[in-house]
Structures are given as C-alpha cells and as structure tokens.
C-alpha atoms as a PDB file:
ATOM      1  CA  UNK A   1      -4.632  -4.860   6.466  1.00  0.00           C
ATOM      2  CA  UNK A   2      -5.934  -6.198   3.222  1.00  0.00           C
ATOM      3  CA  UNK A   3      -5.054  -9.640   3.772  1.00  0.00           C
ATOM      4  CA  UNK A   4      -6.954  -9.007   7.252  1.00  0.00           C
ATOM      5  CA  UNK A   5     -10.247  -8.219   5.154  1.00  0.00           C
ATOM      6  CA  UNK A   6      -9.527 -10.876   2.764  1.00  0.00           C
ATOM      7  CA  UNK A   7      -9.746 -13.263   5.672  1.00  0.00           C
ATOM      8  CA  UNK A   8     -12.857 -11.512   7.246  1.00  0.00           C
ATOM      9  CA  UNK A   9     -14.325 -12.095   3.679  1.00  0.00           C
ATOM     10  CA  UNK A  10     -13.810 -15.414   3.208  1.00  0.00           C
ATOM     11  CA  UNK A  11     -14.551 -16.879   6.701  1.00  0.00           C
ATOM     12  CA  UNK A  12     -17.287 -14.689   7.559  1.00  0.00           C
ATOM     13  CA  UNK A  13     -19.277 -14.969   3.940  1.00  0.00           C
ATOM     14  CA  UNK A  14     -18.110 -17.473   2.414  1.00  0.00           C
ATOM     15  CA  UNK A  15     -16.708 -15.199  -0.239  1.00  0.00           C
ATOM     16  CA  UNK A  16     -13.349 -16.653  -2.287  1.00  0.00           C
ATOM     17  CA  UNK A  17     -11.397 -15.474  -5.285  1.00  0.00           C
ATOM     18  CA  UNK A  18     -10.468 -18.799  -5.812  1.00  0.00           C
ATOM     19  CA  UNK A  19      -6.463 -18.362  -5.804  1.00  0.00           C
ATOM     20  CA  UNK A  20      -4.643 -19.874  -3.306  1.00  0.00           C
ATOM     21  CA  UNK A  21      -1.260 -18.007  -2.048  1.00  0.00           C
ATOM     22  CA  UNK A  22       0.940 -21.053  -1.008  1.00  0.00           C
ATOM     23  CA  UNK A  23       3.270 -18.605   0.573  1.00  0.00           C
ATOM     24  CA  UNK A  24       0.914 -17.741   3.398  1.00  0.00           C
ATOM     25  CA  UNK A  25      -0.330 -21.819   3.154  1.00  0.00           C
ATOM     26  CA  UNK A  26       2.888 -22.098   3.964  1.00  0.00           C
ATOM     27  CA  UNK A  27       3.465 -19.879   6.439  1.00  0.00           C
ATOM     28  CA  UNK A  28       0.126 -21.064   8.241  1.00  0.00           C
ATOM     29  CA  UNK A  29       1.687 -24.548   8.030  1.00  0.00           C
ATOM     30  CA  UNK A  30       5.148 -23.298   9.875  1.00  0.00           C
ATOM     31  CA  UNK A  31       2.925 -21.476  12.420  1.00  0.00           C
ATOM     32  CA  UNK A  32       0.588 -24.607  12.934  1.00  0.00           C
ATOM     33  CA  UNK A  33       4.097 -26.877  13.340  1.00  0.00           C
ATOM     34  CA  UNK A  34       5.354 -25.032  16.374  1.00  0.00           C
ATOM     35  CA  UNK A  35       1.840 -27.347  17.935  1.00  0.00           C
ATOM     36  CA  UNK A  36       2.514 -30.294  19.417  1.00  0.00           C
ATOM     37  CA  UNK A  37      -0.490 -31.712  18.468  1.00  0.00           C
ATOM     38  CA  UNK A  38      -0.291 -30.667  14.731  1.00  0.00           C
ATOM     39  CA  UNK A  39       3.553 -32.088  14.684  1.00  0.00           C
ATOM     40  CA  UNK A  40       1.902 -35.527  14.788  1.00  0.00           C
ATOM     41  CA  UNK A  41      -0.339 -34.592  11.976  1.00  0.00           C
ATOM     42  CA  UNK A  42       2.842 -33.413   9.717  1.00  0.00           C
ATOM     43  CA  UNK A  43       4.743 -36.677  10.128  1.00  0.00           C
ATOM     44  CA  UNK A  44       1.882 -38.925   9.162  1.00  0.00           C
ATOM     45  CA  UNK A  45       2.537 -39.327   5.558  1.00  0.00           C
ATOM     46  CA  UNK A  46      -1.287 -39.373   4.982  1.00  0.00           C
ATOM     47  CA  UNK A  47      -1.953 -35.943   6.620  1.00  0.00           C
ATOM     48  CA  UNK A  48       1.273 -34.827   5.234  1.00  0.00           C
ATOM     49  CA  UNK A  49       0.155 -35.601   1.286  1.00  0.00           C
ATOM     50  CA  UNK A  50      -3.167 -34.089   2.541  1.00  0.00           C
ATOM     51  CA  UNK A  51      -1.647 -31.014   3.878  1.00  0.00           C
ATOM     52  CA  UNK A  52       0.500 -30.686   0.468  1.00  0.00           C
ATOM     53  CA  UNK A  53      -1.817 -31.535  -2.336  1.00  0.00           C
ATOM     54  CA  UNK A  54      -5.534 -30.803  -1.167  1.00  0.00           C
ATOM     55  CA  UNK A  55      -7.066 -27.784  -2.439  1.00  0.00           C
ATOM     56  CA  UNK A  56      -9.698 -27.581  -0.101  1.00  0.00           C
ATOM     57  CA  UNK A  57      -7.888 -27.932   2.733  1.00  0.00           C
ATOM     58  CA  UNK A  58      -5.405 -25.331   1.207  1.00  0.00           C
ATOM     59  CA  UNK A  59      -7.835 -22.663   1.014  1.00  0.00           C
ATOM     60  CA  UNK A  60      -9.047 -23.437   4.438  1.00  0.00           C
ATOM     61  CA  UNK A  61      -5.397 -22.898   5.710  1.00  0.00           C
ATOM     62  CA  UNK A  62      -4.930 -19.896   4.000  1.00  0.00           C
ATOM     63  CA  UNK A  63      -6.801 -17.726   6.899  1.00  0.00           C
ATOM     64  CA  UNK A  64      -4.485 -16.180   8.826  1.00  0.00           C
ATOM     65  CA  UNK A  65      -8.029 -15.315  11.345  1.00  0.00           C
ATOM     66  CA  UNK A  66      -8.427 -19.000  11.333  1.00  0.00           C
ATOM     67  CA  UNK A  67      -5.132 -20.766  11.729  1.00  0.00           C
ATOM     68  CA  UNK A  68      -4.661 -18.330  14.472  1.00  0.00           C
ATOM     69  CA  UNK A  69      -7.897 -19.614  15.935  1.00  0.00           C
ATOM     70  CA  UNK A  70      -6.943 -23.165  15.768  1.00  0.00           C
ATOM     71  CA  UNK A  71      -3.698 -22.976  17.777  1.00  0.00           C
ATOM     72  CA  UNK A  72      -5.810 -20.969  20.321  1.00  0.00           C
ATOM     73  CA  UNK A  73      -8.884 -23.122  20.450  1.00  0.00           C
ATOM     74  CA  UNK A  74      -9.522 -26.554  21.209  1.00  0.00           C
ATOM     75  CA  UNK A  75     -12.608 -26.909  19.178  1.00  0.00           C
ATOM     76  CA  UNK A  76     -11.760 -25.579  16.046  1.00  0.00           C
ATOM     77  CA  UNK A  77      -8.427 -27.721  16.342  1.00  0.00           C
ATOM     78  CA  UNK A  78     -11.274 -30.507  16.630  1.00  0.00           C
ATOM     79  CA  UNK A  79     -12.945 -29.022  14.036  1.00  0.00           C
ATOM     80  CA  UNK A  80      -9.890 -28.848  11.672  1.00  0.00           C
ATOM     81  CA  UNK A  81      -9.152 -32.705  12.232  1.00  0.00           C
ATOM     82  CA  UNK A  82     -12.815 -33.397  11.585  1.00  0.00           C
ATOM     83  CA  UNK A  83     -12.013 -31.753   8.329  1.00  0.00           C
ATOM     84  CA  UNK A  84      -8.643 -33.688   7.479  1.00  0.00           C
ATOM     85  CA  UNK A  85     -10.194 -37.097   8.133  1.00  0.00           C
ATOM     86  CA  UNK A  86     -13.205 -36.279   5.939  1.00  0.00           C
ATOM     87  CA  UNK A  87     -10.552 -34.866   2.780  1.00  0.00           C
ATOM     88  CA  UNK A  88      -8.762 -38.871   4.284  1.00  0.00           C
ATOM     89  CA  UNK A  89     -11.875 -40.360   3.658  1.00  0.00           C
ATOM     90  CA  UNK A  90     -12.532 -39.191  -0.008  1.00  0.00           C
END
C-alpha cells in the first residue's frame, strides 16, 4: 500500500526521494521482459547498458503504476522508447 502511494506521488506530482530501490527496478525489468516488444530492447547491448546504468531511466522504471501502464498501453510503450532513445542520444 505504501509503495502504491509512493508511486501515486511520484508520477502524479512529480515528487521523488531521490533513492532508487533496484530490487523493484528489477522486478519492473523481469515484468517488462515477459513483452515481446521490450525483449528486443533487452538484447540490444545499447538499451541493455541503458537499462542497467541510467539513473533517470531507473527512477522512471521504478513505478510499479507505470510499468504496469506500459505493458498495457501502446502509447506510453511509445512514450517509454521516446525516452530510451533520448537517454541514447545523450
């Protein structure tokens, strides 16, 4: 329930403590691999590094609320990819 408001928090406001919890990165990550689509992101050794070593893109996989939302909606998977090729880019 907490981590529920945490999420609510930090996508709806904007709000962040600023410490990421790689165990539910993680877990986000597994969840996101059972995708088709995101299986070709994992085994691109760009995305991959990306996936591993970017904070940003971390703490944007750390929302249960979102990564949820992702595997059930094609525009915020568009959205998310948008968001990997811009964290590519820099």
């Amino acid at each position: 329930m907490i981590g529920f408001i945490s999420d609510l928090l930090s996508d709806g406001l904007g709000f962040s403590t600023g410490v990421l919890d790689t165990r539910k990165i993680d877990s986000n990550i597994m969840l996101l691999r059972q995708q088709e689509w995101f299986k070709k992101i994992y085994e691109n050794n760009q995305y991959y590094s990306l996936l591993i070593g970017n904070r940003e893109l971390r703490a944007y996989l750390q929302s249960n609320f979102r990564v949820k939302k992702i595997i059930r909606n094609e525009k915020s998977q568009a959205k998310f990819l948008l968001l990997l090729n811009k964290e590519l880019k820099t």
